[in-house]
Protein backbone atom coordinates (compact mmCIF):
# COMPACT_ATOMS: atom_id res chain seq x y z
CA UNK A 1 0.00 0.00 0.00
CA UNK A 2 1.21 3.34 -0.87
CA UNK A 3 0.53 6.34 1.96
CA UNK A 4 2.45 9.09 -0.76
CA UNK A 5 4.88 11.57 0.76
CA UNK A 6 3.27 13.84 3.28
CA UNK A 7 5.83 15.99 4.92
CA UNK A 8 3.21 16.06 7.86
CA UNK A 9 3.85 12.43 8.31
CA UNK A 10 7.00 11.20 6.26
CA UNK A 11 10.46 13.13 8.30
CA UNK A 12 13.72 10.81 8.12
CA UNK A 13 14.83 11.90 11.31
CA UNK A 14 13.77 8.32 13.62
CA UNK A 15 11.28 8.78 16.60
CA UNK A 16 13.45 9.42 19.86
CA UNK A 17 13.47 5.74 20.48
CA UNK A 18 14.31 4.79 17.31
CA UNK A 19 17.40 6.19 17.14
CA UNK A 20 18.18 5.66 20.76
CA UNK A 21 17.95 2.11 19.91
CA UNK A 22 19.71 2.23 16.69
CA UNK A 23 22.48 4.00 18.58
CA UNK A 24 22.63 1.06 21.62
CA UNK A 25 22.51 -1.60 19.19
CA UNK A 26 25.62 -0.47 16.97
CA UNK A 27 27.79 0.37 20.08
CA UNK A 28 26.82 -3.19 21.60
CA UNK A 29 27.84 -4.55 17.86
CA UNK A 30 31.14 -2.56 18.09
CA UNK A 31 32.40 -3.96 21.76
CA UNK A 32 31.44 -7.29 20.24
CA UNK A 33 33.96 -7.12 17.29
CA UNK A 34 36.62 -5.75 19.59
CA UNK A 35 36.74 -2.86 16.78
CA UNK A 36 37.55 17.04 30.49
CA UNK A 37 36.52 20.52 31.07
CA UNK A 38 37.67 23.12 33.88
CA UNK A 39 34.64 22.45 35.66
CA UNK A 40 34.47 18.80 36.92
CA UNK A 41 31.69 16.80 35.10
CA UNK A 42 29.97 15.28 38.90
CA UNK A 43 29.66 19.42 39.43
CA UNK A 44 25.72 20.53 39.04
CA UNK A 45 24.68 16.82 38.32
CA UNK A 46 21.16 15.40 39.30
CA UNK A 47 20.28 12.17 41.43
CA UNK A 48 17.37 10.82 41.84
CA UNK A 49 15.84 10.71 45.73
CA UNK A 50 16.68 7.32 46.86
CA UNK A 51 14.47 5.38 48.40
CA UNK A 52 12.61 8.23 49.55
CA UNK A 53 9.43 10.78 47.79
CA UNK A 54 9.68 11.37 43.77
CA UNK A 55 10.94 14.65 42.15
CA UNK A 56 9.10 16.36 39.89
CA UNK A 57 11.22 16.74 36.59
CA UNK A 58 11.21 17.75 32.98
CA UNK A 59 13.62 15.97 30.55
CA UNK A 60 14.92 18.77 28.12
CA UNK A 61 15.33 17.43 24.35
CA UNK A 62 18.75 18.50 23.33
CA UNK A 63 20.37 18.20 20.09
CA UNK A 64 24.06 16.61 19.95
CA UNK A 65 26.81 15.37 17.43
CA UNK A 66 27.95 12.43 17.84
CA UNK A 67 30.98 10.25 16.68
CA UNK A 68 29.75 6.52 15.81
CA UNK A 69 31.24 3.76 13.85
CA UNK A 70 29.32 1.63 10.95
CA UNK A 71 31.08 -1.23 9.39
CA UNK A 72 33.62 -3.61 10.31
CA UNK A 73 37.28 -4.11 9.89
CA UNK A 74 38.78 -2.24 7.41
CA UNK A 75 35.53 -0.97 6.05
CA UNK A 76 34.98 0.85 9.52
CA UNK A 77 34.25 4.47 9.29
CA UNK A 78 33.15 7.01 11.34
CA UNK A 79 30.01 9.27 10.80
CA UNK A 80 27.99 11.62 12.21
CA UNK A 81 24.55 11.63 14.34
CA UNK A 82 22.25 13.83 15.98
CA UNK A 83 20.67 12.47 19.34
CA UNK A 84 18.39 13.90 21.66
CA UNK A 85 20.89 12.79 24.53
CA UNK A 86 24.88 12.27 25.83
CA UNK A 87 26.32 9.55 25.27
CA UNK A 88 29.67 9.12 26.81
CA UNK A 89 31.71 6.31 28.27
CA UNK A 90 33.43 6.71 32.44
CA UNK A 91 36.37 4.85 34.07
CA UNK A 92 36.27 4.27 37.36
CA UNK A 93 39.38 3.32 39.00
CA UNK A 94 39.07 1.61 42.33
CA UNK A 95 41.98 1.91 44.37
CA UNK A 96 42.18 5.55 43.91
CA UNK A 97 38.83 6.40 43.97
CA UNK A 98 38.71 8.68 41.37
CA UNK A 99 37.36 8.88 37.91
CA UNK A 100 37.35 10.00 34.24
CA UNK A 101 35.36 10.60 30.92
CA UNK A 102 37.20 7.73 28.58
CA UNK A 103 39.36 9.53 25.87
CA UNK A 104 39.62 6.41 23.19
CA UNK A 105 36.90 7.72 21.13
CA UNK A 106 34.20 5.94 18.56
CA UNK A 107 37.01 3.17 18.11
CA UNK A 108 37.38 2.76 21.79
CA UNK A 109 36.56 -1.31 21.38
CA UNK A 110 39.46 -1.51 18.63
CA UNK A 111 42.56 -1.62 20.88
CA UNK A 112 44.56 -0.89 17.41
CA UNK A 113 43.03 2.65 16.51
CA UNK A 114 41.78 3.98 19.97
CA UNK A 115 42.84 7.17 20.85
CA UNK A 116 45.31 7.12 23.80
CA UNK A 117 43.02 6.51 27.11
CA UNK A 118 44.82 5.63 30.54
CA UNK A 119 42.01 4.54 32.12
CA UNK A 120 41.26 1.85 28.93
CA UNK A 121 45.03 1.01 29.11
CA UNK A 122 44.64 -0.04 32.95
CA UNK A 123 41.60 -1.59 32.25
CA UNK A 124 42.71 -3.84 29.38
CA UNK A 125 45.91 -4.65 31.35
CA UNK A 126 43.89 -5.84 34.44
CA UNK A 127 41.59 -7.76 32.88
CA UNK A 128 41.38 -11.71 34.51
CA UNK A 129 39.04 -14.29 33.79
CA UNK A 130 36.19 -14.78 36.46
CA UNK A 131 34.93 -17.57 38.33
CA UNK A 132 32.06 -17.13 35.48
CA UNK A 133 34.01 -17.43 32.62
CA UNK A 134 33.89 -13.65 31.53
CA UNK A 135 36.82 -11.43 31.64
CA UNK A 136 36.55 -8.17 34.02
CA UNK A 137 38.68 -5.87 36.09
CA UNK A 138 39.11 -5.85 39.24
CA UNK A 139 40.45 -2.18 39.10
CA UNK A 140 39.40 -0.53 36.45
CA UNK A 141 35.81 -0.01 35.42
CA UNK A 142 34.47 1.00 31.83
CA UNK A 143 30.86 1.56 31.83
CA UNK A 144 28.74 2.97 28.94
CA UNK A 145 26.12 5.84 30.30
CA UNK A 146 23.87 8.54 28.75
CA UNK A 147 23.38 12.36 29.57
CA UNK A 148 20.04 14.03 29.67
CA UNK A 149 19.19 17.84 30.74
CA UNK A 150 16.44 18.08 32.84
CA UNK A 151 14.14 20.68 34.83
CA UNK A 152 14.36 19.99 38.50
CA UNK A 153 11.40 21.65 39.76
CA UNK A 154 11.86 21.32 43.22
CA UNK A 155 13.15 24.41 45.79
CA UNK A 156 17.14 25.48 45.81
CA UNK A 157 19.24 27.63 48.11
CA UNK A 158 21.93 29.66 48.06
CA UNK A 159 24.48 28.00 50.10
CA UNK A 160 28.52 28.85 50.78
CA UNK A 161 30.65 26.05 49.16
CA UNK A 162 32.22 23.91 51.78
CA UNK A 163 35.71 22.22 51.00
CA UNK A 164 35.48 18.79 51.32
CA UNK A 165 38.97 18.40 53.10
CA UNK A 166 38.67 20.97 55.75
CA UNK A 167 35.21 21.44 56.15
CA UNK A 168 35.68 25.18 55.72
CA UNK A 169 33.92 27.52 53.27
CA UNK A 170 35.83 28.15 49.96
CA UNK A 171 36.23 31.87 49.55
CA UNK A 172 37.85 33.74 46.74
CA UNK A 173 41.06 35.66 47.31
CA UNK A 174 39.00 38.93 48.03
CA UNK A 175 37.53 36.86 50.80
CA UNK A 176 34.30 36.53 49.06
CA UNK A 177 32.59 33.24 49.69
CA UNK A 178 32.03 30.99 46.45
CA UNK A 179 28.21 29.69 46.74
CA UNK A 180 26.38 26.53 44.96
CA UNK A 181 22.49 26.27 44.97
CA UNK A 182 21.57 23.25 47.29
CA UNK A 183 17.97 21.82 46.93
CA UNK A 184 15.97 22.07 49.95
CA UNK A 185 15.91 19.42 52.20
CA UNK A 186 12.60 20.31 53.73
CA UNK A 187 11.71 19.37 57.24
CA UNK A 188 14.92 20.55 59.57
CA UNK A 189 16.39 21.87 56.35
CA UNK A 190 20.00 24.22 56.90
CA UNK A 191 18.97 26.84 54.08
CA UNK A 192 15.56 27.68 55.57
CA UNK A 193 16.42 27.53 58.77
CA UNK A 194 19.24 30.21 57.72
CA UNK A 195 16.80 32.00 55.45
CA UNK A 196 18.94 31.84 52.75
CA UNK A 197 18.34 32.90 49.50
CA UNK A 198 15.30 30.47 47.77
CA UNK A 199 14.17 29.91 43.99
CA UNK A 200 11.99 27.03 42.36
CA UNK A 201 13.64 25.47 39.52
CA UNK A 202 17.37 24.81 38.01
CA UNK A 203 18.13 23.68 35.11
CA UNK A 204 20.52 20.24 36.09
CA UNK A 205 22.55 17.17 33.82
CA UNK A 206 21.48 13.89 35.13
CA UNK A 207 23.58 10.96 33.68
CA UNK A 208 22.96 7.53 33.72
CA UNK A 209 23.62 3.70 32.73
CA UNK A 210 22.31 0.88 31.33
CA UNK A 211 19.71 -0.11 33.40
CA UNK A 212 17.92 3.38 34.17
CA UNK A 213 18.80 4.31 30.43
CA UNK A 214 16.23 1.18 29.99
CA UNK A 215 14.03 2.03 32.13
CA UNK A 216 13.58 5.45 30.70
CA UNK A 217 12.95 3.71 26.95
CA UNK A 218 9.69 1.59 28.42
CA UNK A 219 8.45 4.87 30.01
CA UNK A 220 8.88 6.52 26.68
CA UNK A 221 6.48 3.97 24.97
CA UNK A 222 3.80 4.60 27.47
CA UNK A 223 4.04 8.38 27.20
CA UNK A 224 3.85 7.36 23.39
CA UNK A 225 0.31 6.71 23.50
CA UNK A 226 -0.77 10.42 24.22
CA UNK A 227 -0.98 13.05 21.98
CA UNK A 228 1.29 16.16 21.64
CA UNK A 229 -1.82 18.27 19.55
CA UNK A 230 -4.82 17.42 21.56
CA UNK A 231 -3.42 16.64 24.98
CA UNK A 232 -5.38 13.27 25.00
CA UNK A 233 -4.31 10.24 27.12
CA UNK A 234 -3.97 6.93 25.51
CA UNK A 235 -5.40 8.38 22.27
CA UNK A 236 -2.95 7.21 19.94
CA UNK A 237 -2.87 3.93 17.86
CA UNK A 238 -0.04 2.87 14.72
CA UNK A 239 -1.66 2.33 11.52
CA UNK A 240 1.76 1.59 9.63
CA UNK A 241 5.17 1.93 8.84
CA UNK A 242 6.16 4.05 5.67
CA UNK A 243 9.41 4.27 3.52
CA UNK A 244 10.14 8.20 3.95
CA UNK A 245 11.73 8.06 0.02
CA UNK A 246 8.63 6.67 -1.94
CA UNK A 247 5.63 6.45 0.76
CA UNK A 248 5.35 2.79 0.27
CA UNK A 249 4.03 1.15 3.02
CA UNK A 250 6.50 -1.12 4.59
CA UNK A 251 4.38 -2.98 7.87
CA UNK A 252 0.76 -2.42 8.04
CA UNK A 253 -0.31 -3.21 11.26
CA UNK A 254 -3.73 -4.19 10.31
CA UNK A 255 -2.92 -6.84 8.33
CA UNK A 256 0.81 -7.63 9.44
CA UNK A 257 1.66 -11.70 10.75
CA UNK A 258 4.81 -9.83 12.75
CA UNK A 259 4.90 -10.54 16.69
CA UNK A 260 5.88 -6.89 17.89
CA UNK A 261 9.00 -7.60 18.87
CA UNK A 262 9.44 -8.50 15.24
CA UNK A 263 8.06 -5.49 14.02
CA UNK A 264 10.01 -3.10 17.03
CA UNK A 265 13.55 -4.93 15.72
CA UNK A 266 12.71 -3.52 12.08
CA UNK A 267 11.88 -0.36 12.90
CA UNK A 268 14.41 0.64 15.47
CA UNK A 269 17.15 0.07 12.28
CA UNK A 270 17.81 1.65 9.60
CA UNK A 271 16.08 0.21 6.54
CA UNK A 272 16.67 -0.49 2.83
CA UNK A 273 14.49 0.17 0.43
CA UNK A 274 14.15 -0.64 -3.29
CA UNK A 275 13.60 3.10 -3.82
CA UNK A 276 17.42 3.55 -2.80
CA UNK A 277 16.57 5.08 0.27
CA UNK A 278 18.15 4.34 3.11
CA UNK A 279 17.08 5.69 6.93
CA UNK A 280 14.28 4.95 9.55
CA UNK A 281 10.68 4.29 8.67
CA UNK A 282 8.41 6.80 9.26
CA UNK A 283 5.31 5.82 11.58
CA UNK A 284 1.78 6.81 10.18
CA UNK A 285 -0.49 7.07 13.13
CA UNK A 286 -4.41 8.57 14.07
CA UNK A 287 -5.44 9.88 17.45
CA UNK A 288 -8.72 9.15 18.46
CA UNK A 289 -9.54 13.03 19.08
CA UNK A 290 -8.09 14.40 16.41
CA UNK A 291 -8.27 12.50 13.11
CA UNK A 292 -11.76 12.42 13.16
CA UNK A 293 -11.57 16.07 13.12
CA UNK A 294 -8.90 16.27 10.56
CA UNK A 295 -6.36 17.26 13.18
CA UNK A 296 -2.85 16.05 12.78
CA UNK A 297 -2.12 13.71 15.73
CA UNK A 298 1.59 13.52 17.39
CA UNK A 299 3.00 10.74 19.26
CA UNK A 300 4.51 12.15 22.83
CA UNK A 301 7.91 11.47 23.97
CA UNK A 302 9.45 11.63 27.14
CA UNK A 303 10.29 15.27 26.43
CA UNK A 304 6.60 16.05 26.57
CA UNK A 305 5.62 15.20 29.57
CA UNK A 306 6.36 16.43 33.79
CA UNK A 307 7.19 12.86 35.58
CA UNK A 308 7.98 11.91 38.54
CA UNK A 309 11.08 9.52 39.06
CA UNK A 310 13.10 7.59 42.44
CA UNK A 311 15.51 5.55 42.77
CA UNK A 312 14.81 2.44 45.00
CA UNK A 313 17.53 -0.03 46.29
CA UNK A 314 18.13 -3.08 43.98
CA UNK A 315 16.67 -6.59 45.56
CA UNK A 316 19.90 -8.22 44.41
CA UNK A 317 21.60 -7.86 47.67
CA UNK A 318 24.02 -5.16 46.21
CA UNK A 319 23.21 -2.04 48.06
CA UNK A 320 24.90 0.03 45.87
CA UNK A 321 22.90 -0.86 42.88
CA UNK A 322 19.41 0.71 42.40
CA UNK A 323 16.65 0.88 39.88
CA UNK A 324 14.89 3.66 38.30
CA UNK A 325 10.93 4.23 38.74
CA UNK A 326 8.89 6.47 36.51
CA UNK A 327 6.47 7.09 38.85
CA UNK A 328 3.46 8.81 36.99
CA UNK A 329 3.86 11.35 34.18
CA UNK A 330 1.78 14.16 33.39
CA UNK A 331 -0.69 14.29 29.80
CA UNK A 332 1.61 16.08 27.28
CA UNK A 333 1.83 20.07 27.79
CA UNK A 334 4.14 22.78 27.16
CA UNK A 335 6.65 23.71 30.11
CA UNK A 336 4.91 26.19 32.41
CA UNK A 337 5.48 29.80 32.09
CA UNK A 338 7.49 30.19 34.83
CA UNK A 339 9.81 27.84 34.10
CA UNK A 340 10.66 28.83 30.39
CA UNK A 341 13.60 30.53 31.05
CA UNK A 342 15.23 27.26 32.60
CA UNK A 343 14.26 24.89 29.86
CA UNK A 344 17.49 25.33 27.39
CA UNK A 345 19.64 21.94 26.85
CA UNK A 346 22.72 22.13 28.89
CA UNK A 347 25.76 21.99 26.41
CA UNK A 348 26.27 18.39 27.24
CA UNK A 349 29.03 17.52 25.00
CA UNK A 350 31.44 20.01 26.95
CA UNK A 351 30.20 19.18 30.15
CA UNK A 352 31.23 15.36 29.62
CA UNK A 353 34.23 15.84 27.06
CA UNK A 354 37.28 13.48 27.33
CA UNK A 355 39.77 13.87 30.61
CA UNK A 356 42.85 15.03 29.28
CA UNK A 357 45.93 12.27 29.10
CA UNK A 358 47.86 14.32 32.42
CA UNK A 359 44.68 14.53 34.47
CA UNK A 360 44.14 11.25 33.99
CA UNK A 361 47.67 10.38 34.50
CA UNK A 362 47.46 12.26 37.84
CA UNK A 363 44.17 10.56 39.19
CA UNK A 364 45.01 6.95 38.57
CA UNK A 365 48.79 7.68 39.56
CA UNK A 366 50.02 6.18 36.45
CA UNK A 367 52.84 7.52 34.31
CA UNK A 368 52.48 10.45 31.82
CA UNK A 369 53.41 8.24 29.00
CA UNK A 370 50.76 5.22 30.27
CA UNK A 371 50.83 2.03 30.86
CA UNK A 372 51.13 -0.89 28.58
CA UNK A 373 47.88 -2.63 27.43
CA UNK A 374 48.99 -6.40 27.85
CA UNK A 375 48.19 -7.88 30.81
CA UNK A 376 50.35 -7.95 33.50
CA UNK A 377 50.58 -10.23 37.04
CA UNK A 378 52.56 -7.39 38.46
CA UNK A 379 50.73 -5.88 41.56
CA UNK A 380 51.49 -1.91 40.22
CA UNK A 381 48.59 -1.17 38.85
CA UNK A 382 45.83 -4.25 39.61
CA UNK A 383 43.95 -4.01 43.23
CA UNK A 384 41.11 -2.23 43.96
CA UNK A 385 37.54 -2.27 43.25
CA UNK A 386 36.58 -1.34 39.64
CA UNK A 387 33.07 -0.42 41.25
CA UNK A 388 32.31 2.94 42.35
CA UNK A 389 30.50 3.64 45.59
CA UNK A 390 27.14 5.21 45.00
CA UNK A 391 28.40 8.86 46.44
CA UNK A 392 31.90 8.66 44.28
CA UNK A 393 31.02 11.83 42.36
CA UNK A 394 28.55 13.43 44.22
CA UNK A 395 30.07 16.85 45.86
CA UNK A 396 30.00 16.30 49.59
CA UNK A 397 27.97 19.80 51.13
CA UNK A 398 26.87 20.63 54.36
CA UNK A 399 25.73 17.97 56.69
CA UNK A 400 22.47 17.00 56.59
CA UNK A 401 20.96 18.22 52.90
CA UNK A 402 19.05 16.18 51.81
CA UNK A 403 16.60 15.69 49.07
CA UNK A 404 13.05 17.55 48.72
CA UNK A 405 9.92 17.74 47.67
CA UNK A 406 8.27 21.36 46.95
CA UNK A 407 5.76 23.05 44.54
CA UNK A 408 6.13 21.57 41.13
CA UNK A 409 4.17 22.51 38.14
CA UNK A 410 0.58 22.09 39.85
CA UNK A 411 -1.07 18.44 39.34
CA UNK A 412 -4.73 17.78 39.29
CA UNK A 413 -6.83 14.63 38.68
CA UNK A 414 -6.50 12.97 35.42
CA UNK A 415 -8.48 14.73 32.55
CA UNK A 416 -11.90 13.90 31.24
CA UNK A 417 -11.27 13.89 27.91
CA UNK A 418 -14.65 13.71 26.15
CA UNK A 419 -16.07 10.12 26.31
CA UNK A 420 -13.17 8.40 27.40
CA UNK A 421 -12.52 8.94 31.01
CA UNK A 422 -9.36 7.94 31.91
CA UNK A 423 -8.57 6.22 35.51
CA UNK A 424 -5.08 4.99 37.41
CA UNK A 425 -3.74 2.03 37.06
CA UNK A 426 -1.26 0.16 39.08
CA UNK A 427 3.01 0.78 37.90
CA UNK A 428 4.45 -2.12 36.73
CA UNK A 429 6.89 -2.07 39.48
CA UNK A 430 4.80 -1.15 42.54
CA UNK A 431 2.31 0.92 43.17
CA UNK A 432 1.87 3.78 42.58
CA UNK A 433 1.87 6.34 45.81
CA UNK A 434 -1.83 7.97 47.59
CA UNK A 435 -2.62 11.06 46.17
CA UNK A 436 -0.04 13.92 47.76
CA UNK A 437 -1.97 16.40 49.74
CA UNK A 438 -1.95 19.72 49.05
CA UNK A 439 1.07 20.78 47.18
CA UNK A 440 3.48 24.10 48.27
CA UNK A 441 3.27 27.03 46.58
CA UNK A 442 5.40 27.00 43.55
CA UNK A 443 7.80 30.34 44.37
CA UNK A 444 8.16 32.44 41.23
CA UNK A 445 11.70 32.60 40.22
CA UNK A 446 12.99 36.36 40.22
CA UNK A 447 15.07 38.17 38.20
CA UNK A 448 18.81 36.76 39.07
CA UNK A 449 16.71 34.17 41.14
CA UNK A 450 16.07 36.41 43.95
CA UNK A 451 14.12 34.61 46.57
CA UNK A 452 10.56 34.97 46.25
CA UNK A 453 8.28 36.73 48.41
CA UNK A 454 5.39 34.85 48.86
CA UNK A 455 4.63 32.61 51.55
CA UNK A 456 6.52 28.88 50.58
CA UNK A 457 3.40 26.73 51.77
CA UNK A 458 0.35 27.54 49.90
CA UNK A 459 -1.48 25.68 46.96
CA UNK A 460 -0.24 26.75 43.69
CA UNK A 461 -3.15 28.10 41.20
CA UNK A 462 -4.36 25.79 38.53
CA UNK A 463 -3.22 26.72 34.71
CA UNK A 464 -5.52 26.18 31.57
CA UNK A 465 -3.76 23.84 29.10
CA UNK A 466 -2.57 25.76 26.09
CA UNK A 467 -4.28 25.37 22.94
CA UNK A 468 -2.59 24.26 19.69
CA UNK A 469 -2.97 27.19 17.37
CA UNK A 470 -5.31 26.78 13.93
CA UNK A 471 -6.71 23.23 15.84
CA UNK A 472 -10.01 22.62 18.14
CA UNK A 473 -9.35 19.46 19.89
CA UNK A 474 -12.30 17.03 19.77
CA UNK A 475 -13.05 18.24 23.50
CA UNK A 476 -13.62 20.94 25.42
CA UNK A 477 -10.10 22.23 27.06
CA UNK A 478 -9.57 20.69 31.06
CA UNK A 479 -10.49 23.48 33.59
CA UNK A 480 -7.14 22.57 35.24
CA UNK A 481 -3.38 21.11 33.96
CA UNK A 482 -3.86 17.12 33.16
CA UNK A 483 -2.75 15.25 36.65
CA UNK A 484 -0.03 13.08 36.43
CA UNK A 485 -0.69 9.55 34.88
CA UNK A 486 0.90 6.39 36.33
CA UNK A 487 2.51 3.90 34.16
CA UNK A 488 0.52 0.84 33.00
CA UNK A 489 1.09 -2.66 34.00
């Protein structure tokens, strides 16, 4: 079947999880074939609450070149691609505790044309085979993770920097103290009880690896099934998948004998056609509000949405290990007013560029000119835990911050939307938390991010989702913002 080539519909750019998968898969196919800034990177970087009350967050869709190799052997080459995320590979080095942003570059896996990297060179030189057959380090780790920007919505002071080695605060040589904003702790909290300066909102990097990176991809295809143009919850449905080059359609769902894994492996790669084109497949989809209405429906991505994420131990016994739980998400809307002016990407790619050769050199007290890659039974450089503690690059402040909860964008009950109401459901891990009492009163940031003055504690008002210009949804707007939406079993 031919679906011609509507620009509305046919873009070869990949949905965000196409090309997050695309991305996983060829790096995963690369280890297989064996083929740093002034400002340290741990340094304004976001953490989930552990084991405690969600944040409220927006995820910030960034735009960022990135080195990858296609091919193998000597038909390897390196090309360019734009992703909505980081991604970036860490060492970890155990016995001194410290760590790095790996230098080897998109041939990292290809010990023959890496770029120099200590940290690899101490890894591949303390390699030993396991009681489980596999070959790791007991030093050096070497672990693949992905950077996001996000909107932490939740209350920061201004607090003095404290040096971690004398406990006193850092002050310039004027005598001026240098000052980081701290996120309210709440109850008992330092900053309030010092009054110190308050806003709502900062704009924060939050990296991560495999398995939250994971659990951020099923949240994404949940989110998926509400729509961007209407607002509606659960509103969207695939109809088929299109070649972008001649509109011919590829899978149609209706009449398709693929399982969906099958069809989710074809998709999430790029895809030959007989046209000559050569990309992602385009999705063709209808939303139950707005098609009928000649609207043009839009999948939403994680990006569209306010969630609300915690980290919770791991039931493996390792209690440095944790998982990641999406929570509940908002229905799709644009970021609130207030919180515009926070909601620019962070420049990622500098924040996490390479360590230089003599930091690196300095950190994992190895010489300037390295360390040789075959392995060794010397005891110089093996010992130590490749395995970082869960607070190795998390900036120790003053005792007792902790993490908070205050005034995010204001969340209601889920929306009516016409004749489909929509209800909770359970999350797929546990579930999800009783409805929060009254929330705090979001505290407008200020000019400079003075601290507000308005009382801290008092319900924020309700907002009126915006309207998509030149479109009447199916349904008559929501008198308040969409509540939050938990995820579906």
């Amino acid at each position: 079947m031919a679906y011609g080539k509507d620009k509305a519909v046919l873009q070869n750019t990949g949905s965000f999880r196409q090309r997050a998968n695309s991305y996983s898969q060829r790096q995963g196919e690369q280890r297989k074939r064996g083929s740093g800034g002034q400002v340290p990177f741990f340094v304004g970087q976001y953490k989930p609450p552990k084991d405690s009350d969600p944040d409220t967050i927006r995820i910030l869709e960034g735009q960022y070149a990135v080195q990858e190799v296609r091919g193998e052997g000597d038909h390897a080459e390196i090309v360019m691609t734009t992703l909505p995320f980081f991604p970036f590979t860490e060492h970890f080095d155990g016995r001194q505790q410290k760590s790095c942003i790996c230098s080897a570059g998109p041939f990292a896996g290809n010990k023959k044309k890496a770029n120099p990297c200590h940290g690899c060179d101490i890894f591949w030189s303390t390699r030993e085979v396991g009681p489980d057959g596999k070959k790791k380090s007991d030093r050096m780790s070497k672990q693949d993770k992905y950077a996001f920007s996000i909107i932490d919505y939740g209350n920061y002071h201004k607090m003095p920097q404290i040096d971690r080695q004398t406990g006193q605060i850092r002050k310039a040589d004027d005598g001026t103290p240098y000052y980081n904003w701290v996120k309210c702790s709440g109850l008992g909290c330092d900053g309030c009880k010092a009054q110190c300066e308050t806003v709502q909102g900062q704009t924060k990097h939050w990296s991560m690896g495999w398995g939250h990176y994971n659990s951020l991809l099923a949240s994404d295809e949940e989110v998926g099934r509400s729509c961007v143009n209407c607002g509606g919850v659960d509103t969207i449905t695939g109809r088929a998948w299109v070649c972008p080059g001649c509109g011919d359609g590829i899978i149609d769902l209706a009449t398709t004998s693929l399982k969906k894994e099958q069809v989710k492996e074809t998709v999430d790669k790029e895809f030959h056609c007989n046209c000559g084109f050569h990309g992602f497949l385009n999705e063709i989809i209808q939303c139950s509000h707005c098609t009928p209405q000649g609207g043009s429906a839009r999948r939403a991505t994680i990006f569209d949405v306010d969630m609300q994420v915690k980290r919770v131990s791991s039931a493996k016994g390792d209690s440095d290990a944790t998982q990641l739980i999406v929570v509940r998400w908002s229905a799709p809307r644009a970021i609130d007013q207030r919180f515009v002016q926070l909601a620019k990407p962070m420049q990622l790619d500098k924040i996490y560029t390479p360590t230089p050769l003599e930091t690196q050199a300095t950190q994992f007290a190895v010489p300037a000119s390295g360390v040789s890659r075959q392995p060794r039974n010397t005891g110089d450089i093996s010992s130590g835990a490749a395995n970082p503690p869960p607070s190795a690059f998390v900036p120790q402040g003053i005792p007792g911050m902790g993490m908070p909860q205050m005034g995010p964008p204001p969340m209601g009950p889920p929306p009516q939307m016409g004749q489909h109401p929509l209800g909770y459901q359970n999350s797929p891990i546990m579930q999800p938390p009783p409805m929060m009492p009254g929330m705090p009163q979001p505290m407008a940031p200020a000019p400079g991010f003075a601290p507000p003055q308005q009382p801290m504690y008092q319900q924020p008002p309700m907002q009126h989702v915006p309207q998509v210009p030149g479109f009447a949804p199916a349904m008559p707007a929501p008198a308040q913002w969409p509540g939050l939406i938990p995820p579906k079993q």
